[in-house]
Structure formats: structure tokens, C-alpha cells
C-alpha atoms as a PDB file:
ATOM      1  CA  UNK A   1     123.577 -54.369  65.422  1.00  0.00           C
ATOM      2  CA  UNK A   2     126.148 -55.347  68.325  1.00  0.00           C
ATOM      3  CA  UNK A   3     127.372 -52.890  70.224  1.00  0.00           C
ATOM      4  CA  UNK A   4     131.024 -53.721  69.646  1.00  0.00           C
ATOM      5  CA  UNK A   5     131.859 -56.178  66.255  1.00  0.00           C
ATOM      6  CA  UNK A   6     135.417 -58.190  66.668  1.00  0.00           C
ATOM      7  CA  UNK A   7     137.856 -57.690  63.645  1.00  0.00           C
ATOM      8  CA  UNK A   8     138.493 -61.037  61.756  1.00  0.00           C
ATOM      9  CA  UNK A   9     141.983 -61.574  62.217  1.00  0.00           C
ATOM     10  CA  UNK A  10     142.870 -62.220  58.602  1.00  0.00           C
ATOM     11  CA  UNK A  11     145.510 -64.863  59.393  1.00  0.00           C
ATOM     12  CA  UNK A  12     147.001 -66.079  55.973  1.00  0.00           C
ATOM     13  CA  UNK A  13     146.193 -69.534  55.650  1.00  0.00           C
ATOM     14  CA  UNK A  14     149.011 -70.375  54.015  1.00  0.00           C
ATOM     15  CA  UNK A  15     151.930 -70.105  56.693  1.00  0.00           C
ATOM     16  CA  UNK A  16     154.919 -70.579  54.395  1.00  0.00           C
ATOM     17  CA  UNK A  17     154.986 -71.156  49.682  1.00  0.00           C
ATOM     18  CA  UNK A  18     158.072 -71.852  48.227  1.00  0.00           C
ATOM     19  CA  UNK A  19     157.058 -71.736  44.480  1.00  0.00           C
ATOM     20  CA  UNK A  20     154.022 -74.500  44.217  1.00  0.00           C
ATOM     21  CA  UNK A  21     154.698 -76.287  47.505  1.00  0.00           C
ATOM     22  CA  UNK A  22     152.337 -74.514  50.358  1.00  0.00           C
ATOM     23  CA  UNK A  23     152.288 -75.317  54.338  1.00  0.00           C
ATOM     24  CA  UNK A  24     148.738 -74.442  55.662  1.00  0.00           C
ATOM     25  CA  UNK A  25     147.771 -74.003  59.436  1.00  0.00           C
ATOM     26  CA  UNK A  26     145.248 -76.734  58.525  1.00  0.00           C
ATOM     27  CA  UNK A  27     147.001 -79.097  57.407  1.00  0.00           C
ATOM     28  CA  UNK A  28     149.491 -78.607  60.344  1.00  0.00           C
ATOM     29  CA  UNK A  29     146.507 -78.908  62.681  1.00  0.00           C
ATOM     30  CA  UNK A  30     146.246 -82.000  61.581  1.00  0.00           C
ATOM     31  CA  UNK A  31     150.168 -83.119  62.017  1.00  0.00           C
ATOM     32  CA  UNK A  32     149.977 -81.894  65.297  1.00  0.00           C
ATOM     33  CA  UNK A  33     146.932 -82.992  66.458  1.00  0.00           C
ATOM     34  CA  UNK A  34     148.225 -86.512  65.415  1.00  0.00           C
ATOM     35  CA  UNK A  35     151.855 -86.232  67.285  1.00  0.00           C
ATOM     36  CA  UNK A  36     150.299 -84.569  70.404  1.00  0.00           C
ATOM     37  CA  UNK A  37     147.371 -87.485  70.405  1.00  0.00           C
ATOM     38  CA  UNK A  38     149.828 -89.958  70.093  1.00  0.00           C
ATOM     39  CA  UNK A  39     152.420 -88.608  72.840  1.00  0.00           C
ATOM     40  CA  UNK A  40     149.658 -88.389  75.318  1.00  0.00           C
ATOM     41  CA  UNK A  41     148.355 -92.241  74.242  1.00  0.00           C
ATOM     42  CA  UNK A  42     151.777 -93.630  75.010  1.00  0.00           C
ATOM     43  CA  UNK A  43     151.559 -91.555  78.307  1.00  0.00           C
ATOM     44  CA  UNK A  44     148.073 -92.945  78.763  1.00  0.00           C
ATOM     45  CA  UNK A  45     149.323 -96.677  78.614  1.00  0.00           C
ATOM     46  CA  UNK A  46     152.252 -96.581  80.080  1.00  0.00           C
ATOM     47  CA  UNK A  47     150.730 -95.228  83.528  1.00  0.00           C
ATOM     48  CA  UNK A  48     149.636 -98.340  85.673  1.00  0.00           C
ATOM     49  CA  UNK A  49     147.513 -96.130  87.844  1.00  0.00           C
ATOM     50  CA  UNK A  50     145.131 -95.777  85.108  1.00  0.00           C
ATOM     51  CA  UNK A  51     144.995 -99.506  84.457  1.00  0.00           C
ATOM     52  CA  UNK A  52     145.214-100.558  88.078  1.00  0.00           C
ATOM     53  CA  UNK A  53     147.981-103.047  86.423  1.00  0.00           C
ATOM     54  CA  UNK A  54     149.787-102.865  82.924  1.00  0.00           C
ATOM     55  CA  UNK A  55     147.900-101.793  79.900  1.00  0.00           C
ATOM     56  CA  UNK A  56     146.505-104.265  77.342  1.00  0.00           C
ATOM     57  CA  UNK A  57     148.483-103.184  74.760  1.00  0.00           C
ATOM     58  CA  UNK A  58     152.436-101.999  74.489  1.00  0.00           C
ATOM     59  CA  UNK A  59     153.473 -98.130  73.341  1.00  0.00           C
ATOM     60  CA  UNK A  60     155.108 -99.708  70.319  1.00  0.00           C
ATOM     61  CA  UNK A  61     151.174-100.999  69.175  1.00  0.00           C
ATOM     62  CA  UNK A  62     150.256 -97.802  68.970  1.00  0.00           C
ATOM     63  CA  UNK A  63     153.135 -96.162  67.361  1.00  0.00           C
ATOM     64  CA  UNK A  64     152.610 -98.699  64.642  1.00  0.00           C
ATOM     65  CA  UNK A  65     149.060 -98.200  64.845  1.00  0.00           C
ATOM     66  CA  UNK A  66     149.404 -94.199  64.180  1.00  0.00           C
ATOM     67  CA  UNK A  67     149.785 -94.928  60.627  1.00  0.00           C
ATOM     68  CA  UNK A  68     146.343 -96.848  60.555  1.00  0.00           C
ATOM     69  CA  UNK A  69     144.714 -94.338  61.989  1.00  0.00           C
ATOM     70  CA  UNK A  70     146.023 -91.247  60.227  1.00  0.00           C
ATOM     71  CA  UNK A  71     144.878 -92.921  56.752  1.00  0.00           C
ATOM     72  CA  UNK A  72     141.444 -93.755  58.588  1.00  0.00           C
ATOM     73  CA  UNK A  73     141.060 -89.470  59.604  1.00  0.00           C
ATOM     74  CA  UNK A  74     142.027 -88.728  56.082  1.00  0.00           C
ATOM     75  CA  UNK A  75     140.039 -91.252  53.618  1.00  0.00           C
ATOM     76  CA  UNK A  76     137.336 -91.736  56.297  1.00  0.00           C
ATOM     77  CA  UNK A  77     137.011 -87.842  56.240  1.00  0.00           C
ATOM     78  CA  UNK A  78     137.144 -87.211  53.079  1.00  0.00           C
ATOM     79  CA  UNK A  79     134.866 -89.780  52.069  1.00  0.00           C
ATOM     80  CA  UNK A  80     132.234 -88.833  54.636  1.00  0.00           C
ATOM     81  CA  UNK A  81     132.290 -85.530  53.093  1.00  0.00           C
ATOM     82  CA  UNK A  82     131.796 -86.504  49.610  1.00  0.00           C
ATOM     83  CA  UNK A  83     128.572 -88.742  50.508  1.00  0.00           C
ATOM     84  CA  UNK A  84     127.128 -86.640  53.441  1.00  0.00           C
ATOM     85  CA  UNK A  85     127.890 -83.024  52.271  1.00  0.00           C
ATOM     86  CA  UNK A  86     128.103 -82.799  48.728  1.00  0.00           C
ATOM     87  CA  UNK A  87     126.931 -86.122  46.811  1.00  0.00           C
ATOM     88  CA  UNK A  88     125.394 -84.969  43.566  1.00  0.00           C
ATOM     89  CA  UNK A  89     128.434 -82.597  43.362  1.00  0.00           C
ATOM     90  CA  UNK A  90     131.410 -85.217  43.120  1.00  0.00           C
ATOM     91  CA  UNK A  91     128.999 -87.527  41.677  1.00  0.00           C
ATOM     92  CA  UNK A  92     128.860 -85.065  38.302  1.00  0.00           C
ATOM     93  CA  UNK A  93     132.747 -84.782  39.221  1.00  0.00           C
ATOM     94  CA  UNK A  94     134.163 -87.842  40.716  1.00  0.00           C
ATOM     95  CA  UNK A  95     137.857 -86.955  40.025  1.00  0.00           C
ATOM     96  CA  UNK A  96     137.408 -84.012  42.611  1.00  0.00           C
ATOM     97  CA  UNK A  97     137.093 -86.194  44.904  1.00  0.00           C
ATOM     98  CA  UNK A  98     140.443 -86.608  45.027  1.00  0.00           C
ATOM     99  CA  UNK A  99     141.545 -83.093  45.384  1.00  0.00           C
ATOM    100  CA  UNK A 100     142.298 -82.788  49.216  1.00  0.00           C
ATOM    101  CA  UNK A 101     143.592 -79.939  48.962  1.00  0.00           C
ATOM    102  CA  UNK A 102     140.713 -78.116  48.085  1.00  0.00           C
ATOM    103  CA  UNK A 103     139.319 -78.959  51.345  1.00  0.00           C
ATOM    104  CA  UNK A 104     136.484 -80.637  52.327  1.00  0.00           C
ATOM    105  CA  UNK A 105     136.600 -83.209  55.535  1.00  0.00           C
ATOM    106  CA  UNK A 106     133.790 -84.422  57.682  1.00  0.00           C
ATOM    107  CA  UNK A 107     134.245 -85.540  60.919  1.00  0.00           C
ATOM    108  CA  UNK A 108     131.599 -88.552  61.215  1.00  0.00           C
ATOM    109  CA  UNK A 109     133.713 -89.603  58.074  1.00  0.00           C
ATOM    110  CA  UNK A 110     136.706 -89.577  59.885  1.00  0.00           C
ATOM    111  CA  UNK A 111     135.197 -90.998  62.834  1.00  0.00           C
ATOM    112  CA  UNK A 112     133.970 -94.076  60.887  1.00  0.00           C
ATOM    113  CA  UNK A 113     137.527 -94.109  59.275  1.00  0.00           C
ATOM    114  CA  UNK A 114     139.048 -94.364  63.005  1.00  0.00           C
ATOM    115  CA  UNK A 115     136.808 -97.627  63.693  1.00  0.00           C
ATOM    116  CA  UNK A 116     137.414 -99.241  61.021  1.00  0.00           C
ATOM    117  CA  UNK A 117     141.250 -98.536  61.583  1.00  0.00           C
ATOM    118  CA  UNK A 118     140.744 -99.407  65.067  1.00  0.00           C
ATOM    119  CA  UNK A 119     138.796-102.585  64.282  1.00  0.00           C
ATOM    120  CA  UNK A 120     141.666-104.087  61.593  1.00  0.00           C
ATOM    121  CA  UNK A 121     144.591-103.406  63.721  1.00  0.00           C
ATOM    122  CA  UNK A 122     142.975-104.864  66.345  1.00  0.00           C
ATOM    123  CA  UNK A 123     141.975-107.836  64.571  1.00  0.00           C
ATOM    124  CA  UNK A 124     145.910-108.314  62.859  1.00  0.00           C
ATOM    125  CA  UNK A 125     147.720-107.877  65.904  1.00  0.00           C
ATOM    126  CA  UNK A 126     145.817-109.593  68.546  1.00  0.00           C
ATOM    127  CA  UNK A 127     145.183-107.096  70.310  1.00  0.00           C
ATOM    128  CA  UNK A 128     142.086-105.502  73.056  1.00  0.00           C
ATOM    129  CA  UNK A 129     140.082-104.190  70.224  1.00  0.00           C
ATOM    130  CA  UNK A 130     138.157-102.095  72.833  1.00  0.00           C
ATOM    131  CA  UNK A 131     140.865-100.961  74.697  1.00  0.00           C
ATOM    132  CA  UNK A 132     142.730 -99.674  71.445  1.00  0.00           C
ATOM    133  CA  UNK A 133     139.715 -97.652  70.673  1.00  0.00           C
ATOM    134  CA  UNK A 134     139.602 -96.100  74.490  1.00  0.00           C
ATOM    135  CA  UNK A 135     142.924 -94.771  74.180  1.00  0.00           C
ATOM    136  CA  UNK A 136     142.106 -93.187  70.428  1.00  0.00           C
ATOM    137  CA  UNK A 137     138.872 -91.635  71.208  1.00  0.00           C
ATOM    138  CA  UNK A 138     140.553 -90.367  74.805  1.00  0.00           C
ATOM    139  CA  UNK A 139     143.242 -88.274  72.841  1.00  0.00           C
ATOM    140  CA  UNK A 140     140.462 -87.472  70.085  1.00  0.00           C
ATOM    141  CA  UNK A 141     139.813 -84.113  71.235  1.00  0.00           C
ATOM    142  CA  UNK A 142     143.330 -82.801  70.964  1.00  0.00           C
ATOM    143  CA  UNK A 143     142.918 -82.959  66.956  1.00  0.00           C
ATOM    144  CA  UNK A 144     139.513 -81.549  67.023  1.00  0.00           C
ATOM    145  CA  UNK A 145     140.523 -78.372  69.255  1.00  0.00           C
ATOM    146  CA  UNK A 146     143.085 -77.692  66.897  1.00  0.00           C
ATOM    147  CA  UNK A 147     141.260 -78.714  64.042  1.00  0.00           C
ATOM    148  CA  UNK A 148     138.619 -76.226  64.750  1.00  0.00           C
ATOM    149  CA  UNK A 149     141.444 -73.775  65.713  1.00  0.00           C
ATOM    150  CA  UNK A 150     142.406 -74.057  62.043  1.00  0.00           C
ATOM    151  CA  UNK A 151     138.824 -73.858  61.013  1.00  0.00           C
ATOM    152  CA  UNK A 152     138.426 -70.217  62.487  1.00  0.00           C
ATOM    153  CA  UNK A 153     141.965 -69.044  60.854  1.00  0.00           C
ATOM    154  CA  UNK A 154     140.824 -70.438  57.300  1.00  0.00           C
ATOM    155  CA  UNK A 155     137.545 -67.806  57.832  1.00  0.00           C
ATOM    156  CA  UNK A 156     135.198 -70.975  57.262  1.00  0.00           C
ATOM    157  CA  UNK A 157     132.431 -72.715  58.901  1.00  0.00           C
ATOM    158  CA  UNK A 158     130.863 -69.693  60.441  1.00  0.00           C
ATOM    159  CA  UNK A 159     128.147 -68.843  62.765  1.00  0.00           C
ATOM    160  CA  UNK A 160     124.443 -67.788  61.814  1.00  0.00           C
ATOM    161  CA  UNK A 161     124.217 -64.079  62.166  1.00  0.00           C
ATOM    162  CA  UNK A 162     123.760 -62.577  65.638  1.00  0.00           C
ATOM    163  CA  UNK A 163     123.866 -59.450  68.017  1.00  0.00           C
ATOM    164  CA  UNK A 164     126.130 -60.977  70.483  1.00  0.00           C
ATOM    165  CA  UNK A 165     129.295 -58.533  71.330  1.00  0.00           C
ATOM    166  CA  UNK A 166     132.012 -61.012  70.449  1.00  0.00           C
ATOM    167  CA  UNK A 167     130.315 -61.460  66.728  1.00  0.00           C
ATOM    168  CA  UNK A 168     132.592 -61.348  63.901  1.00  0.00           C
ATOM    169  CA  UNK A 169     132.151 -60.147  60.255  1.00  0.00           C
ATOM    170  CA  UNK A 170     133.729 -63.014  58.315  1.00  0.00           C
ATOM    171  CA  UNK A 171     135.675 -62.770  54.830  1.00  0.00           C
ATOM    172  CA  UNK A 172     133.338 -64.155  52.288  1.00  0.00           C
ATOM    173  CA  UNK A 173     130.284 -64.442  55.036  1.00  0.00           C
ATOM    174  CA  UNK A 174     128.887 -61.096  53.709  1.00  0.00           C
ATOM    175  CA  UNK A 175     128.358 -57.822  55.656  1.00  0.00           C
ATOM    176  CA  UNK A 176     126.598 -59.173  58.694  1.00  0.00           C
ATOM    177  CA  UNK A 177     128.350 -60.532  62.359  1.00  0.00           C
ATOM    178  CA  UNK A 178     128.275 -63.977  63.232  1.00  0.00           C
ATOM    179  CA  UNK A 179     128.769 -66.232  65.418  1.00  0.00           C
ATOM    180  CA  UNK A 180     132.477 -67.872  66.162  1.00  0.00           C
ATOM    181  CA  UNK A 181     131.139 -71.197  66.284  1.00  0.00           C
ATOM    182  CA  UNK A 182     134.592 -72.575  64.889  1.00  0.00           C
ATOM    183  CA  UNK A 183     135.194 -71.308  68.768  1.00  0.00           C
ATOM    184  CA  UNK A 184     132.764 -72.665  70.331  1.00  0.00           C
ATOM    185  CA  UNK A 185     133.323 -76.697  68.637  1.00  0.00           C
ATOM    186  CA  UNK A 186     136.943 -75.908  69.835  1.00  0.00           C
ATOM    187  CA  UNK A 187     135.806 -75.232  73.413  1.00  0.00           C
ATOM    188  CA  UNK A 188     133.565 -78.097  73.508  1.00  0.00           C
ATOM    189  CA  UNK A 189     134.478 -80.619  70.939  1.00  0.00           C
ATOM    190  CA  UNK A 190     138.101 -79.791  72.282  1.00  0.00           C
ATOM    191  CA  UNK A 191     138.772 -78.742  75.758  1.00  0.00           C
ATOM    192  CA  UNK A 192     135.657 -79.851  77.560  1.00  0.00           C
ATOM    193  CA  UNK A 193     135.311 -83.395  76.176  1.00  0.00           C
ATOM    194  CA  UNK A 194     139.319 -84.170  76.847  1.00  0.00           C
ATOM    195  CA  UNK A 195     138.439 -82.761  80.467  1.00  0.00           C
ATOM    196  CA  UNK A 196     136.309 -84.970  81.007  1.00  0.00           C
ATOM    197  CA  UNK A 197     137.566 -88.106  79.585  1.00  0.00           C
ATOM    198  CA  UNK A 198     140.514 -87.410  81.420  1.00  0.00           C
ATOM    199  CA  UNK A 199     138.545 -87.559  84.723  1.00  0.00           C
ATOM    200  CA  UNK A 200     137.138 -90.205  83.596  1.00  0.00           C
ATOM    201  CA  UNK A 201     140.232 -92.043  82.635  1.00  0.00           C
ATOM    202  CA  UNK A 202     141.423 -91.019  86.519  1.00  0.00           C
ATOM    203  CA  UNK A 203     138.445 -92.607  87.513  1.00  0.00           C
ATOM    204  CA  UNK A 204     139.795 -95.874  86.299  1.00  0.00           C
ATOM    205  CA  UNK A 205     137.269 -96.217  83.541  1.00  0.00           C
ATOM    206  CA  UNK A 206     140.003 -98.550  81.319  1.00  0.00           C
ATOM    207  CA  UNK A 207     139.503-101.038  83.454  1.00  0.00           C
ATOM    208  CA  UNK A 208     135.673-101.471  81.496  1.00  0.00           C
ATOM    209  CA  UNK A 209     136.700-101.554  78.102  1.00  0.00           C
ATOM    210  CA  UNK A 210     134.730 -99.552  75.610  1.00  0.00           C
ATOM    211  CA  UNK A 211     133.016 -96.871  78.242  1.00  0.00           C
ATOM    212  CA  UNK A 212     136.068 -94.028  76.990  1.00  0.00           C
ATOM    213  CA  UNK A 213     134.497 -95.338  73.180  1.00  0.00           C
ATOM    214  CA  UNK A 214     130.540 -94.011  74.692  1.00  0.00           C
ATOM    215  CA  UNK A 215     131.846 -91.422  76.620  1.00  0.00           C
ATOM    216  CA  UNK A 216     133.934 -90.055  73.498  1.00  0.00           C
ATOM    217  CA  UNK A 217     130.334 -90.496  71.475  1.00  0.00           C
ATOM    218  CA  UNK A 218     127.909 -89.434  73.388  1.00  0.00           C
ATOM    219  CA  UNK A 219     130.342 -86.159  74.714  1.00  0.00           C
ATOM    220  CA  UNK A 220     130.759 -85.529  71.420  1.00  0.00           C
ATOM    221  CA  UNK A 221     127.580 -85.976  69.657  1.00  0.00           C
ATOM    222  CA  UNK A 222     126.010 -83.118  72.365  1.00  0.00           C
ATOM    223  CA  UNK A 223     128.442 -80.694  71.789  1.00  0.00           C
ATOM    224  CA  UNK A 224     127.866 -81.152  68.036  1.00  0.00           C
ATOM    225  CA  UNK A 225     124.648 -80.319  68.092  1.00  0.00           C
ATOM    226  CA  UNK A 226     124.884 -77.249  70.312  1.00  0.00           C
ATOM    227  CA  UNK A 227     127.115 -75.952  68.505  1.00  0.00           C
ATOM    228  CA  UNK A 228     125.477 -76.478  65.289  1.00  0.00           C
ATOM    229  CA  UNK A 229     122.540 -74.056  66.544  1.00  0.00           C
ATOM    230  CA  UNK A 230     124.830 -71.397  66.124  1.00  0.00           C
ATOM    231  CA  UNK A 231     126.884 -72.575  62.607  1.00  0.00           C
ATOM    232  CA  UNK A 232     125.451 -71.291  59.506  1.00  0.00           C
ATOM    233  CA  UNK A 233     124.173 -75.244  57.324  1.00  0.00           C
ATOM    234  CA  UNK A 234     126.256 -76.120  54.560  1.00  0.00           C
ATOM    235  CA  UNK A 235     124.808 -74.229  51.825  1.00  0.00           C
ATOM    236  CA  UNK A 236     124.443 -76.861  49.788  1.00  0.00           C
ATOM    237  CA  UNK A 237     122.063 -78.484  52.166  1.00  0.00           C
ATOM    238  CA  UNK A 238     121.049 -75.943  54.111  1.00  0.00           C
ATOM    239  CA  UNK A 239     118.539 -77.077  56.848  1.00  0.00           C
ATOM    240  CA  UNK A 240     116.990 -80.262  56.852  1.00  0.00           C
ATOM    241  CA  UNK A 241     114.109 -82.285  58.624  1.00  0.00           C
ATOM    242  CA  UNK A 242     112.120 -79.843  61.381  1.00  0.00           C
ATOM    243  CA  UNK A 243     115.098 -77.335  60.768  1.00  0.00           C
ATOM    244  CA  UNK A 244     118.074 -80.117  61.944  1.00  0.00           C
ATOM    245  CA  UNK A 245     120.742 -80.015  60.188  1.00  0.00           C
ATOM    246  CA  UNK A 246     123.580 -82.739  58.661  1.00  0.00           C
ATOM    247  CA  UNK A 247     125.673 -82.450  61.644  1.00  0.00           C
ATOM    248  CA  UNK A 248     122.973 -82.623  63.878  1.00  0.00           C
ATOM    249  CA  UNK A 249     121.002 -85.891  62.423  1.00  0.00           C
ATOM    250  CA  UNK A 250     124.730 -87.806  62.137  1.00  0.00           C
ATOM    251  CA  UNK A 251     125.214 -86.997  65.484  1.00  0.00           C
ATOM    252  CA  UNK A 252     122.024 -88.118  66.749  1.00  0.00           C
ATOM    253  CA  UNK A 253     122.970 -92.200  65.679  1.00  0.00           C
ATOM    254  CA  UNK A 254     126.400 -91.723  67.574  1.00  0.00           C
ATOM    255  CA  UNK A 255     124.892 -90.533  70.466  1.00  0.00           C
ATOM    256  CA  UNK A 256     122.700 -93.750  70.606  1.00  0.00           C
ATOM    257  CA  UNK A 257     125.613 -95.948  69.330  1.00  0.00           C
ATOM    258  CA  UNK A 258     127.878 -94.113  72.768  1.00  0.00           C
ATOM    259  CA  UNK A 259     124.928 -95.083  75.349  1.00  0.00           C
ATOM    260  CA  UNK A 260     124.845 -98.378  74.357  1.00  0.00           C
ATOM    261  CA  UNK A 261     128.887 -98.929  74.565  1.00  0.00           C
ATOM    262  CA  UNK A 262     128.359 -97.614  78.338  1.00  0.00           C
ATOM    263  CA  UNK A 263     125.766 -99.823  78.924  1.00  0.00           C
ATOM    264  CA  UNK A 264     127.976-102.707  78.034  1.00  0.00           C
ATOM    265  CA  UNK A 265     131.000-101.658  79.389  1.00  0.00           C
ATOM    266  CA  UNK A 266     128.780-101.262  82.546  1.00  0.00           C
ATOM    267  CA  UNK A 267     127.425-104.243  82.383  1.00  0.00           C
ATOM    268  CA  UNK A 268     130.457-106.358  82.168  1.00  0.00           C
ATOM    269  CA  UNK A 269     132.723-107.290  84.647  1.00  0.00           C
ATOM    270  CA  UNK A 270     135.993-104.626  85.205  1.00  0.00           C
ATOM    271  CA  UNK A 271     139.459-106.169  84.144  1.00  0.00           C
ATOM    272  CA  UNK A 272     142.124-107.474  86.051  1.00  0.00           C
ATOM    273  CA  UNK A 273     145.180-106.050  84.803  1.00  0.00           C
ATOM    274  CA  UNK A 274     148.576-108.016  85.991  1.00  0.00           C
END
């Protein structure tokens, strides 16, 4: 046993009920994960220094492009979930499905749901397709810090047992400590990756359309599966092929998927912005 075992700070999910109606810290993660992303992208293209000229794309795209993405997050998430995490589950009970609000979100789901949002905007305004998904997958990491934030308050999506002195002993997780690895995703998934695809956007990266896209991936797709050798499997699943696990083996195409969008952006020749 640890020599010194954190207390869970039992944080109510639920910040404020009035009768049925119920405001959760997750669900605000996700409002203001989507506000503060979308502040910092109209920052992000309305500074010519990043660009070496003006962006590709106005502030008002994006504003009307939130909307696109928000429903990509949400059905792409939820979807991913259902089909990755729990198939023969909503397949007996397709209506639950449905039920959001009994949680359940994936983020390669949500991911997916971003591209394709990114992908049909793109396509129906006229618009840098690549560019449009540089500046969403450079404010990514604000939603998934607080995401995971949320994650640790909600007592869910623990760590595998340990010894370490900052263990916790998790509502619902039984008697033993374990791993924050809510924490650790928020550290990495969060703060890290927006460091560095903020240096890398100082760099002057958007001038190669599509590198913030690999970056994003392959940034990501690494901390994922760090951190997943400390989170407890779904239970459902539990661990899969030579011990990976789901979060692991979707990670492991997007890593491949991010090296190749470097490669090209690399590869091709840097734009000239006016």
C-alpha cells in the first residue's frame, strides 16, 4: 500500500437541478471547451504573423463553422462509442443509443465527426479544406483538457491500481488506489499537445497546410497510448490483442494517418499568403 492515499474529492457532478433540468461539469466542459476553442481560432486567423500574410479563411467562416463542428464532437462521439465500446450492448438496445445523457462519448468518434465536419464545410463554402482543419485540431486540446478535467470530477475512467503516493481510491473503483489517469490525458492530451502546436503554429507551420492536422494526430495518438498504460480497459472489453487495449489500437491508425499528413505537407511547396 502507498504510503500516503489522496482523498477523492467527491465533487457533485451535477453543479446546479432545478426540478428535472440538471447542469453537469461535463457537459459544461464541453460548452466551454467549444467557446474557448473558438475564441482562440479567431485569434489564430486573424494574426498575420502566423500566416506570413492573411489567413485563408475569414473569422466569420469559422463562427459559422462552430455549429458544424459541435454536431460532428457530439454524433461523431457518440457514435464512435456505440460501435467501438459497447456494440452488442446498443445493438440488443438501439434506442439507448440515443440517451446522451447517460454518458458515453469516444474521442476517435468525435475525431472522425470533426473531419467529416471539416471536410463538408469546406467543400460548401469554398474554402482551404486543410487549413480549416489546422486551425480545429490547433485549438483541439483546449476541449480535451477540460474534457478530461470533467472526467476526473465525474469519478470515471480511472487508473489501474498502483502504489504511487498521489493514488486515489475512486467511488465505485472498489477499495484499492489508482491511478489519476483522467490527470494525466489532461496533462498530455491537454496542455502538452496545445504547447506544442502552438510552437509550432509560431513556427509558421500554416503556411504548409495540413502539418497542424499530423501534428494534432500523431501528438495525440502517443499520449493516448501512454496514458492508457495506466487507465483501467473498459470493462466491457477489457484488454485486447497482446494486452493493447481499444484506445490504444484506434490510436495506432491515427498515428500513421498524422505521419503521412506531415509528409505531404512537407513535401509540398509553403503558401504565399497576400
Amino acid at each position: 500500500m502507498p504510503a500516503l492515499i489522496l482523498p477523492f474529492p467527491n465533487i457533485d457532478p451535477v453543479l446546479l437541478q432545478i426540478g428535472p433540468f440538471a447542469i453537469r461539469w461535463y457537459a459544461l466542459a464541453y460548452i466551454a471547451g467549444i467557446l474557448l476553442g473558438w475564441a482562440y481560432a479567431r485569434a489564430i486567423i486573424r494574426s498575420p504573423k502566423l500566416w506570413g500574410g492573411s489567413a485563408p479563411l475569414s473569422a466569420t467562416h469559422f463562427d459559422d463553422f462552430v455549429v458544424w463542428v459541435t454536431l460532428g464532437i457530439i454524433l461523431g462521439g457518440r457514435a464512435g462509442y456505440v460501435l467501438f465500446y459497447n456494440p452488442a450492448y446498443f445493438a440488443a438496445q438501439p434506442l439507448q443509443a440515443l440517451q446522451l445523457w447517460q454518458g458515453g462519448m469516444s474521442f476517435h468518434g468525435g475525431f472522425l465527426g470533426c473531419v467529416l465536419a471539416v471536410i463538408l464545410f469546406a467543400r460548401s463554402r469554398g474554402i482551404a479544406m486543410l487549413s480549416l482543419g489546422d486551425i480545429t485540431c490547433a485549438v483541439g486540446p483546449i476541449g480535451l483538457l477540460l474534457g478530461r478535467l470533467a472526467n476526473f470530477v465525474n469519478g470515471e475512467l480511472w487508473g489501474r491500481p498502483t502504489e504511487v503516493p498521489w493514488a486515489f481510491v475512486f467511488p465505485g473503483a472498489g477499495p484499492l488506489p489508482r491511478h489519476p489517469s483522467q490527470l494525466y490525458e489532461a496533462a498530455l492530451e491537454g496542455v502538452v499537445l496545445l504547447l506544442v502546436l502552438g510552437l509550432a503554429l509560431r513556427a509558421g507551420v500554416l503556411k504548409r497546410p495540413g502539418f497542424v492536422i499530423g501534428l494534432f494526430a500523431v501528438g495525440y495518438g502517443l499520449a493516448r497510448i501512454f496514458a492508457e498504460l495506466f487507465r483501467e480497459p473498459d470493462p466491457q472489453l477489457g484488454f485486447l490483442w497482446g494486452g493493447l487495449t481499444m484506445g490504444m489500437l484506434l490510436s495506432l491508425p491515427m498515428i500513421l494517418a498524422g505521419v503521412l499528413f506531415i509528409v505531404h505537407a512537407l513535401k509540398r511547396t509553403p503558401l504565399k499568403m497576400a
